[in-house]
Each structure stands twice: as structure tokens, then as C-alpha cells.
N, C-alpha and C. Protein backbone atom coordinates (compact mmCIF):
# COMPACT_ATOMS: atom_id res chain seq x y z
N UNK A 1 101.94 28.99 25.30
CA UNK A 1 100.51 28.79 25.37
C UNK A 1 99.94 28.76 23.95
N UNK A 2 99.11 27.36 23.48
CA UNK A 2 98.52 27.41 22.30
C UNK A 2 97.39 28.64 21.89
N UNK A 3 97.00 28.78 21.18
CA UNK A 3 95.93 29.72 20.37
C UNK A 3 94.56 28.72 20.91
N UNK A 4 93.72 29.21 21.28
CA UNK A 4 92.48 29.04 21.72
C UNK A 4 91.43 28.37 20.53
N UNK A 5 91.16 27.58 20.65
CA UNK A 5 90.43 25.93 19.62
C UNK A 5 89.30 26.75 19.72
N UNK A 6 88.86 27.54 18.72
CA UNK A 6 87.18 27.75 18.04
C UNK A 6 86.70 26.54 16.90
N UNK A 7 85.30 26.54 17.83
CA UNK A 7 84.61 25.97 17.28
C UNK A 7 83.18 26.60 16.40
N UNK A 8 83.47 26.02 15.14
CA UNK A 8 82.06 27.01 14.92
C UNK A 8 80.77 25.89 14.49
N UNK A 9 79.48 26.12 15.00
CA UNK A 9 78.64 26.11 14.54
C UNK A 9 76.96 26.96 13.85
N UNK A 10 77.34 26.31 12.60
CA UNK A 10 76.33 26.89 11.58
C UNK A 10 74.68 26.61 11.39
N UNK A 11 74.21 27.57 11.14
CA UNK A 11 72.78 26.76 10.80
C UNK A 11 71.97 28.37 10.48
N UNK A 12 70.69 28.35 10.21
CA UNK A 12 69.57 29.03 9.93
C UNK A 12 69.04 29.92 11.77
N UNK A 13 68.79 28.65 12.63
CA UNK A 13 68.28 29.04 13.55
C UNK A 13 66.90 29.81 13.66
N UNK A 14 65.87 29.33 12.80
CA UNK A 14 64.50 29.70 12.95
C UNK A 14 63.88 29.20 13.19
N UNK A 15 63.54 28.85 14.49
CA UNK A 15 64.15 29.75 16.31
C UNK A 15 65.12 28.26 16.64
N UNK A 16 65.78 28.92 17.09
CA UNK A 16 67.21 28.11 18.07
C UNK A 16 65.77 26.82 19.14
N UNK A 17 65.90 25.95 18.64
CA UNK A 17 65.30 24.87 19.43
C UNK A 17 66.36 24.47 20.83
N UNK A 18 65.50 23.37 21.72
CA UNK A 18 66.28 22.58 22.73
C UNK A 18 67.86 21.67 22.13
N UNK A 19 66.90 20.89 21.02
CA UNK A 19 67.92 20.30 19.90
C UNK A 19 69.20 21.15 19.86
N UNK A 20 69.37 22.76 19.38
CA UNK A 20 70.29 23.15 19.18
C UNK A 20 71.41 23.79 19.71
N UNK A 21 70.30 24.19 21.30
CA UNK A 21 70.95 24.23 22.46
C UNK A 21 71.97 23.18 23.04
N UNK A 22 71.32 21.74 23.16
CA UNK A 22 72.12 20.93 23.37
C UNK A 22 73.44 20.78 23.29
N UNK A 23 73.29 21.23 21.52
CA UNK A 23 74.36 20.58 20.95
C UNK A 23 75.66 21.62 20.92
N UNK A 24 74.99 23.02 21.53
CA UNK A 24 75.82 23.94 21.44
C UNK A 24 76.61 23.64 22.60
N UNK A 25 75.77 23.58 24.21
CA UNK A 25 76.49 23.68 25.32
C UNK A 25 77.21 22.47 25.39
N UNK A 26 76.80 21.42 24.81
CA UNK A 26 78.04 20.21 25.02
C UNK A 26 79.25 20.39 24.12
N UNK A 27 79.20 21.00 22.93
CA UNK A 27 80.20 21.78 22.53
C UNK A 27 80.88 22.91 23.04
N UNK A 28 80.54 23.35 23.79
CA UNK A 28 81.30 24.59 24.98
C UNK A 28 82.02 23.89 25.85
N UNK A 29 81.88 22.82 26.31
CA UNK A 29 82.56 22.04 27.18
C UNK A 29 83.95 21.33 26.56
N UNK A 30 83.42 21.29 24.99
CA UNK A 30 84.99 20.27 24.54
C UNK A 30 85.94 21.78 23.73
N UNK A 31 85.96 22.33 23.77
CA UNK A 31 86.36 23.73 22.74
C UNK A 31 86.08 24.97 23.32
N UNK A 32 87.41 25.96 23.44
CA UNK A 32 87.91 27.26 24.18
C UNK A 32 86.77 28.39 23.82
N UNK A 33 86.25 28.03 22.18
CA UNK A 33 85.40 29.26 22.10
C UNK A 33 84.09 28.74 21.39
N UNK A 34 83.03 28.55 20.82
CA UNK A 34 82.26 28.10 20.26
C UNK A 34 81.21 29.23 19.12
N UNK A 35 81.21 29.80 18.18
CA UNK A 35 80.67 30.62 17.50
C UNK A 35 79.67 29.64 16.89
N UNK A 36 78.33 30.32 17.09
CA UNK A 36 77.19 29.83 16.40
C UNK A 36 77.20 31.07 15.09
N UNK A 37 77.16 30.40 13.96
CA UNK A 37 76.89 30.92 12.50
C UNK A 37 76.03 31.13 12.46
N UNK A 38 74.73 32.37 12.64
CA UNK A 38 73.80 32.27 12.07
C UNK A 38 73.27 33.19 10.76
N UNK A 39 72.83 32.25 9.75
CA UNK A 39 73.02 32.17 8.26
C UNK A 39 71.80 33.83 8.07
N UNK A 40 72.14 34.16 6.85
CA UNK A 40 71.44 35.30 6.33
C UNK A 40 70.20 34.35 5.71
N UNK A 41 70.56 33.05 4.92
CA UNK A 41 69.36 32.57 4.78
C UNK A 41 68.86 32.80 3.89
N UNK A 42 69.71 34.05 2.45
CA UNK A 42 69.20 34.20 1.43
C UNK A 42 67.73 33.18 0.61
N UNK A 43 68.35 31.98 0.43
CA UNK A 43 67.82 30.82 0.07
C UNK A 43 66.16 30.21 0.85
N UNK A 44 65.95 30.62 2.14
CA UNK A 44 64.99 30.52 2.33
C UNK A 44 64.14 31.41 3.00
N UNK A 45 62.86 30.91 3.47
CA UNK A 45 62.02 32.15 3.97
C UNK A 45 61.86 31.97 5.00
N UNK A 46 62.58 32.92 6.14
CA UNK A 46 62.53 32.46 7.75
C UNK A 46 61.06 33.49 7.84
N UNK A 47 60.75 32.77 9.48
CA UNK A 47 59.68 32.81 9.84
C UNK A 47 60.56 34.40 10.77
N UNK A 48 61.53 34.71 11.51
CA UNK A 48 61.96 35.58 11.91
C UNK A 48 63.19 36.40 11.44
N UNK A 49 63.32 37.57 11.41
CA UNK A 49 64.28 38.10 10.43
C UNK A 49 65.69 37.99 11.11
N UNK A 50 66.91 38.12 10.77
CA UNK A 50 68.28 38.20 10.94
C UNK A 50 68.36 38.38 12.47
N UNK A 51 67.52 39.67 12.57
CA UNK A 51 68.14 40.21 14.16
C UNK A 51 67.36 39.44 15.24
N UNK A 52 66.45 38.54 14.80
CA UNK A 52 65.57 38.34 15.74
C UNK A 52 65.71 37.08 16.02
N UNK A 53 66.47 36.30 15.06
CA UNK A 53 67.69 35.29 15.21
C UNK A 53 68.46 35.34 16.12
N UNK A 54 69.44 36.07 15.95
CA UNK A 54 70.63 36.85 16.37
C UNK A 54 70.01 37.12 18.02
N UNK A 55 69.55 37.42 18.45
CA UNK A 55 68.66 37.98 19.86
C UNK A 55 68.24 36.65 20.81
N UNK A 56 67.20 35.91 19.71
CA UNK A 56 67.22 34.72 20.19
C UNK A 56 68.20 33.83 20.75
N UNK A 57 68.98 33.10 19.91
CA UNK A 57 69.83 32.52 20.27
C UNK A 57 70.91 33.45 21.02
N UNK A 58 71.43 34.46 21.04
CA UNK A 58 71.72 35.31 22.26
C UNK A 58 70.79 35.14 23.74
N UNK A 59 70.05 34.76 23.96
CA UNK A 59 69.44 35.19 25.10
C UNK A 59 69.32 33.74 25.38
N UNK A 60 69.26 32.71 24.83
CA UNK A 60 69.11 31.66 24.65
C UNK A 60 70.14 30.44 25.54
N UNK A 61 71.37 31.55 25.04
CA UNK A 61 72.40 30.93 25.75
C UNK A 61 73.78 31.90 25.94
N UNK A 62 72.79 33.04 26.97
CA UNK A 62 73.56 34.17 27.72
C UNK A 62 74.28 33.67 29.22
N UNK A 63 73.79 31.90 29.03
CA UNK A 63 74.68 31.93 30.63
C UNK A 63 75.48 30.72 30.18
N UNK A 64 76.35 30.72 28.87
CA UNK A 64 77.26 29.61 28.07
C UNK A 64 78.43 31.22 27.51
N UNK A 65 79.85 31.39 28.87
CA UNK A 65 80.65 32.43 28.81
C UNK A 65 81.48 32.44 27.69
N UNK A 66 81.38 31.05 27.10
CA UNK A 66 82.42 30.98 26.20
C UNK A 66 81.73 31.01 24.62
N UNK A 67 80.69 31.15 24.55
CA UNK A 67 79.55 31.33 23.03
C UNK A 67 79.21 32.47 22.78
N UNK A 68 79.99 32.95 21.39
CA UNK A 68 79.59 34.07 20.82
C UNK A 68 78.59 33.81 19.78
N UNK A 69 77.70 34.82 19.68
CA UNK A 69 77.06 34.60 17.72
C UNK A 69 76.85 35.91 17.57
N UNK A 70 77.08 35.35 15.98
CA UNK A 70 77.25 36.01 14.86
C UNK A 70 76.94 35.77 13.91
N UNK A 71 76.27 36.47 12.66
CA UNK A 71 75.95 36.13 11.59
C UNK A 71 76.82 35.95 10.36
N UNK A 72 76.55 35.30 9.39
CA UNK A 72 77.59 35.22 8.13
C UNK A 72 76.83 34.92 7.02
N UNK A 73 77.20 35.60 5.65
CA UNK A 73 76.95 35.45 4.35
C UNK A 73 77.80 34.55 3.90
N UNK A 74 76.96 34.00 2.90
CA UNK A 74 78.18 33.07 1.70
C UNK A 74 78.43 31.96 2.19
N UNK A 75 79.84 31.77 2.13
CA UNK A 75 80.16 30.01 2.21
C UNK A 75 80.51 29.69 3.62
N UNK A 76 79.85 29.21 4.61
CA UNK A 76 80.14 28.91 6.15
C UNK A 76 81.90 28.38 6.39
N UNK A 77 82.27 28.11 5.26
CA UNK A 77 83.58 27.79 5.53
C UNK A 77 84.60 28.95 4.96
N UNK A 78 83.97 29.70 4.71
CA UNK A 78 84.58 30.84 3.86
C UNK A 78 84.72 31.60 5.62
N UNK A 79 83.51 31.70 5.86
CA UNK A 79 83.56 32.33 7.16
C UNK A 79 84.14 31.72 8.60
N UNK A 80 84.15 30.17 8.83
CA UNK A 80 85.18 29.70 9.29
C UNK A 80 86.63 30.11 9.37
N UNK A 81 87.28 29.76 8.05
CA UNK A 81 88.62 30.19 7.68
C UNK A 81 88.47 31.94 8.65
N UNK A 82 87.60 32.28 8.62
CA UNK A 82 87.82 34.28 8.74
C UNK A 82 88.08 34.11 10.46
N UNK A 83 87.24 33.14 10.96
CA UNK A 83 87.69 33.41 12.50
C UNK A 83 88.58 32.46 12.95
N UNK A 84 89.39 31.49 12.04
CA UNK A 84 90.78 30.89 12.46
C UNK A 84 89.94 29.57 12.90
N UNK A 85 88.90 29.68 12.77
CA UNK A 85 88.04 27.81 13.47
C UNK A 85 88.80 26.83 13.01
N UNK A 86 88.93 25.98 14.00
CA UNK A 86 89.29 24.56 13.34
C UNK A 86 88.38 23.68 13.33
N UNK A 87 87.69 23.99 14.09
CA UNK A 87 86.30 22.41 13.47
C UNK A 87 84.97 23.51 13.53
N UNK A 88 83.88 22.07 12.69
CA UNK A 88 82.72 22.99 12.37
C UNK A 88 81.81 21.59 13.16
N UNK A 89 80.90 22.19 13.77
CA UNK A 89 80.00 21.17 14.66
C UNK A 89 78.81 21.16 13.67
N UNK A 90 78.52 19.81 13.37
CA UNK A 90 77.30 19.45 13.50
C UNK A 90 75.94 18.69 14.32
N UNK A 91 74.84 18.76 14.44
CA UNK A 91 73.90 18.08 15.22
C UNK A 91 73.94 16.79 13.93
N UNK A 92 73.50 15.74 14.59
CA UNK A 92 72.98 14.53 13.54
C UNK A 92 71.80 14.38 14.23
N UNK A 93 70.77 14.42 13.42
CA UNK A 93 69.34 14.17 13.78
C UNK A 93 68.75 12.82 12.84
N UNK A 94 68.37 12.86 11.64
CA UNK A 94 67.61 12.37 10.94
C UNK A 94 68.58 12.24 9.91
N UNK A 95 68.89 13.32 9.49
CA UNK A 95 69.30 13.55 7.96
C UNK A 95 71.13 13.49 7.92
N UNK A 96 71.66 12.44 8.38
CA UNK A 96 72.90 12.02 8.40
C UNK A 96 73.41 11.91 7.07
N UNK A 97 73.04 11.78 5.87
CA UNK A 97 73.23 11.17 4.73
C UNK A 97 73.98 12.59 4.04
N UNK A 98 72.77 13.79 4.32
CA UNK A 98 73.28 14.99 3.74
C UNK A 98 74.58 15.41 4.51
N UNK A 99 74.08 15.59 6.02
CA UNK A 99 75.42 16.09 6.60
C UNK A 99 76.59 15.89 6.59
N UNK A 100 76.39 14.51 5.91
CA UNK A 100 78.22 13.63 5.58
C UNK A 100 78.61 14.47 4.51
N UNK A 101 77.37 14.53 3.38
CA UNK A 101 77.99 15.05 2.08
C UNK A 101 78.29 15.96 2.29
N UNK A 102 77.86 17.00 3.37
CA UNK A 102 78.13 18.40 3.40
C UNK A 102 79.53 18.64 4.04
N UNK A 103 79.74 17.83 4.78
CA UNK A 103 81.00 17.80 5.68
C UNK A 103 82.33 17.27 4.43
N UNK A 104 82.00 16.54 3.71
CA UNK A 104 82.83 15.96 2.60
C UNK A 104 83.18 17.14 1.59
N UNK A 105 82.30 17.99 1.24
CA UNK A 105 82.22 18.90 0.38
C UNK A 105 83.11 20.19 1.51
N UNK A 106 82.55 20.58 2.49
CA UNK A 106 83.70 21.53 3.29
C UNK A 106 84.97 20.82 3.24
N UNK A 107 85.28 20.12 3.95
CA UNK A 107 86.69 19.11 3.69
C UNK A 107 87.72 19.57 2.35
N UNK A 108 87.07 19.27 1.26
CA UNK A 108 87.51 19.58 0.21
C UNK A 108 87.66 20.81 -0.10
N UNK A 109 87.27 21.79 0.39
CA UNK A 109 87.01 23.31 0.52
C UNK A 109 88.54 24.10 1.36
N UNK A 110 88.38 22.97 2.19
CA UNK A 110 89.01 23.52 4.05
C UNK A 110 89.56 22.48 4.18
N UNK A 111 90.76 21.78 3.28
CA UNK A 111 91.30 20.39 4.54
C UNK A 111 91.68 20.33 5.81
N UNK A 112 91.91 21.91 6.24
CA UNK A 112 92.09 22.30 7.80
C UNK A 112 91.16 22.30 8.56
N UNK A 113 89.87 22.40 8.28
CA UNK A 113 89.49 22.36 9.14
C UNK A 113 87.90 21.01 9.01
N UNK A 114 88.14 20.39 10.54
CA UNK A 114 87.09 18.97 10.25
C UNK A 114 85.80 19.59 10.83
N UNK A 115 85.19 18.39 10.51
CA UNK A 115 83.65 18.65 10.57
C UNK A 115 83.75 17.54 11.94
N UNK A 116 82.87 17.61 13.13
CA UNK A 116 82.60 16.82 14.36
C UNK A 116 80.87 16.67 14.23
N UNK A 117 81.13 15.63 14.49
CA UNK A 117 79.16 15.65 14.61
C UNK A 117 79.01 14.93 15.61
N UNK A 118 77.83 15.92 16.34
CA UNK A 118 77.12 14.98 17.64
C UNK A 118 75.98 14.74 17.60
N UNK A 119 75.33 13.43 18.01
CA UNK A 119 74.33 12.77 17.90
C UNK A 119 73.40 13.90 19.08
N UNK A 120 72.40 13.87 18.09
CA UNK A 120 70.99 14.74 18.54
C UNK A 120 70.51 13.59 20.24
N UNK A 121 70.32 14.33 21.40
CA UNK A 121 69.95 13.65 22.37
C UNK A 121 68.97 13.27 22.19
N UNK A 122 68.23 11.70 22.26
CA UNK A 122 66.62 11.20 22.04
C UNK A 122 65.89 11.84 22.11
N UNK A 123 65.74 12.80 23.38
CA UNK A 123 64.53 13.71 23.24
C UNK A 123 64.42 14.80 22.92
N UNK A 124 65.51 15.40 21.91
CA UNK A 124 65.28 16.12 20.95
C UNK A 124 64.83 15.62 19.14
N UNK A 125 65.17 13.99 19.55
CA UNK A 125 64.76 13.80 17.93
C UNK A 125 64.24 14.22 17.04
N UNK A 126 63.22 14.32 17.42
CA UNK A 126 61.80 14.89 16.91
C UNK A 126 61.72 16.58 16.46
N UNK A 127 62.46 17.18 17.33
CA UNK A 127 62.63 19.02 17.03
C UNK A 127 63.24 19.16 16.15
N UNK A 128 62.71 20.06 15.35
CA UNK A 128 62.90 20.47 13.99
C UNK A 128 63.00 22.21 14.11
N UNK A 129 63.03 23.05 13.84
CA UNK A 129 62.58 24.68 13.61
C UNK A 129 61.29 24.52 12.58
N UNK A 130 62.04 23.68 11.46
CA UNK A 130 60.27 23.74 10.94
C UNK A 130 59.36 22.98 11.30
N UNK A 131 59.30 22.28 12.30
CA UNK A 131 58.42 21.80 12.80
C UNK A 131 57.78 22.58 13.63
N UNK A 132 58.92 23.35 14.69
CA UNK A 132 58.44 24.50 15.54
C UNK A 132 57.53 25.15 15.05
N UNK A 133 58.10 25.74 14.10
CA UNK A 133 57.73 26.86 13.40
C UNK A 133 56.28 26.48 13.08
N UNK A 134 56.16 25.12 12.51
CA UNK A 134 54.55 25.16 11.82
C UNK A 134 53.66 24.89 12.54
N UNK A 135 54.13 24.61 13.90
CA UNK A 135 53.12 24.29 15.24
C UNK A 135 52.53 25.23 15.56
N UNK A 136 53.72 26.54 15.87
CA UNK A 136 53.67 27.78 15.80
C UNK A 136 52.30 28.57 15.31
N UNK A 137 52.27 28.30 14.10
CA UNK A 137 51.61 29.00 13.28
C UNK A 137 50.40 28.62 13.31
N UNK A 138 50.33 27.29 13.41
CA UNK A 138 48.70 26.53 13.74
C UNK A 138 47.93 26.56 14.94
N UNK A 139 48.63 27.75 15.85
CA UNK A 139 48.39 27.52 17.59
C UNK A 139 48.68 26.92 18.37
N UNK A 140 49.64 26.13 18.22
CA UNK A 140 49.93 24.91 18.76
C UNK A 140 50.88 25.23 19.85
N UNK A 141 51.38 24.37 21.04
CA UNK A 141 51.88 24.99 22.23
C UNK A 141 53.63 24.39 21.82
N UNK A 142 54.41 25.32 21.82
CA UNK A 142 55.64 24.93 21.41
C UNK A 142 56.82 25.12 22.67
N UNK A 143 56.28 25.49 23.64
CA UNK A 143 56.53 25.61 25.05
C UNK A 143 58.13 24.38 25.31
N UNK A 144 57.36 23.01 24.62
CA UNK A 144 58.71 22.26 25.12
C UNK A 144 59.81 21.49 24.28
N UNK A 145 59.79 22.48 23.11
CA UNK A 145 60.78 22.47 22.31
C UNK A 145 61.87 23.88 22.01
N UNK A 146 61.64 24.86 22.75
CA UNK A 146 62.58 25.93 22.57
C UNK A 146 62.44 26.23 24.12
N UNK A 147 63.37 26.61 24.48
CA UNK A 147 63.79 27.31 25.81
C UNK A 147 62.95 28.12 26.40
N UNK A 148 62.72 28.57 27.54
CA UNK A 148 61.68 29.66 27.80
C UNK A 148 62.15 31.47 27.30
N UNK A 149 63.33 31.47 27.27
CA UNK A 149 63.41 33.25 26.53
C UNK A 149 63.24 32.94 25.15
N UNK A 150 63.01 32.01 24.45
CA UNK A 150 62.96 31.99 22.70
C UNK A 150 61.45 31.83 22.52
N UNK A 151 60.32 30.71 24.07
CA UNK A 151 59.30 30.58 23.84
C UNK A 151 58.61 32.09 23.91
N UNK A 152 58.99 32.94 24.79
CA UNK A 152 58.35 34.40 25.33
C UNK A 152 58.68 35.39 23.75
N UNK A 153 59.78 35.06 23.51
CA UNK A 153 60.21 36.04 21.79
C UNK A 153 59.23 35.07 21.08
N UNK A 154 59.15 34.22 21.01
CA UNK A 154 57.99 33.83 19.72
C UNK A 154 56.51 33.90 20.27
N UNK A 155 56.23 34.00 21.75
CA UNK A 155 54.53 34.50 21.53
C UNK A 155 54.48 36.35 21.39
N UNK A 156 55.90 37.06 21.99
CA UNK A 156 55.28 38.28 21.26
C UNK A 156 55.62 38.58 19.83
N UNK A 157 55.73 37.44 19.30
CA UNK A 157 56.29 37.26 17.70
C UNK A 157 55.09 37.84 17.36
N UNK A 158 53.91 36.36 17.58
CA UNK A 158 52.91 35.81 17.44
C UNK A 158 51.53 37.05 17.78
N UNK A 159 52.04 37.82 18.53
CA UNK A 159 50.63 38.53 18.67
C UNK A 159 50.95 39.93 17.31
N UNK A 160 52.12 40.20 16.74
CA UNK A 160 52.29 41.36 15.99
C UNK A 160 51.51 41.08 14.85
């Protein structure tokens, strides 16, 4: 019996959109285990802190048996290599140009392990987190771009 095909996918996740859902559970279907990376984020300024990440996307997709998350510092492929992953998933939305380079640059990092990218479903095109996020903030109803346990964590975000 082979060793069990993890898949990991990485990102920020401020807040886990429909978009990222998608792309997670159709990745649960092709791969034994699926780890969502979610980043410490040094580099930027999330709108929710580590754990509230971490919770989110937990609850998000508590009925996907085969998706763990977890957080990671440093180099996503540094942290790959740590849980034996062989591929790293990406969404392709908009910004295909970077994600190649980024996938080119892991490659060279990790020749073991490839980068897979799946095309963002049409009617997530448009979802962003920072888009969420700034709808969010302006009052705006964000109801049908994040799931309903991530929409309920961001209005009692919203009243603290």
C-alpha cells in the first residue's frame, strides 16, 4: 500500500471565501489528504488574527473528512517538504502571471514537489478576501461570497 498523496494548499485566508472553498473541496476529491496552509502573514495586515483564521476556515469546511488546517511560518515549501506533500494547489483567478512565477520559483526550491492549479469557478471570479474584506468594512452585505459559518464569525467580528 502506497503512502497517502497530501496535498497542500496555501494562502492568507482573510476570511476563507466561496472561491477558496471551491477550490479546496474539489481538491479533496483528487488527493488522500488536503492541508490548507494558513500563513502567519507577517508581511501583511489581516483584517482577522491567526486564530480566527484558523477557526474560520475550520468550521468552514468541518464536513470535508479528509482537510486538515494548519498554520505555517516562512517558506510554504519549506513547510510542504515538513508534511511529505507532493503537490501544492493553486486557485487561478485573475492573477495567473504571478502564480506561474510563484510556482516556477517553488519548483526550483522543491523539484519534488509540483504546483496544480485550478481554474477559479465563474462565479467566484470576482471574490477576492480583499474585496470581502472592504465590503465588510463599508457595511456592505458579504452574505454571498463566504459561506454562512465564516458570514456569522465576521458579523460578530463586526459588532466588537
Amino acid at each position: 500500500m502506497s503512502d497517502p498523496v497530501i496535498a497542500l494548499y496555501p494562502g492568507t485566508f482573510d476570511p476563507i471565501t466561496l472561491g477558496h472553498e471551491d477550490i479546496v473541496r474539489r481538491t479533496a476529491r483528487m488527493f488522500d489528504t488536503v492541508v490548507i496552509a494558513v500563513a502567519r502573514a507577517h508581511h501583511k495586515k489581516t483584517m482577522f488574527t491567526l486564530e480566527q483564521r484558523l477557526e474560520m476556515t475550520r468550521q468552514a469546511l468541518i464536513d470535508c473528512p479528509n482537510v486538515q488546517v494548519h498554520t505555517f511560518d516562512g517558506l510554504v515549501i519549506e513547510f510542504a517538504k515538513s508534511l511529505n506533500a507532493k503537490t501544492m494547489v493553486r486557485g487561478i483567478g485573475t492573477d495567473f502571471d504571478y502564480e506561474f512565477q510563484l510556482a516556477g520559483m517553488n519548483r526550483r526550491l522543491a523539484p519534488e514537489i509540483d504546483t496544480v492549479f485550478l481554474n477559479t469557478l465563474d462565479v467566484y471570479q470576482c471574490i477576492s478576501s480583499t474585496l470581502v474584506r472592504e465590503i465588510s468594512v463599508l457595511g456592505g452585505d458579504v452574505a454571498q461570497f463566504v459561506s454562512a459559518p465564516v458570514f456569522k464569525y465576521m458579523q460578530q467580528h463586526a459588532k466588537k
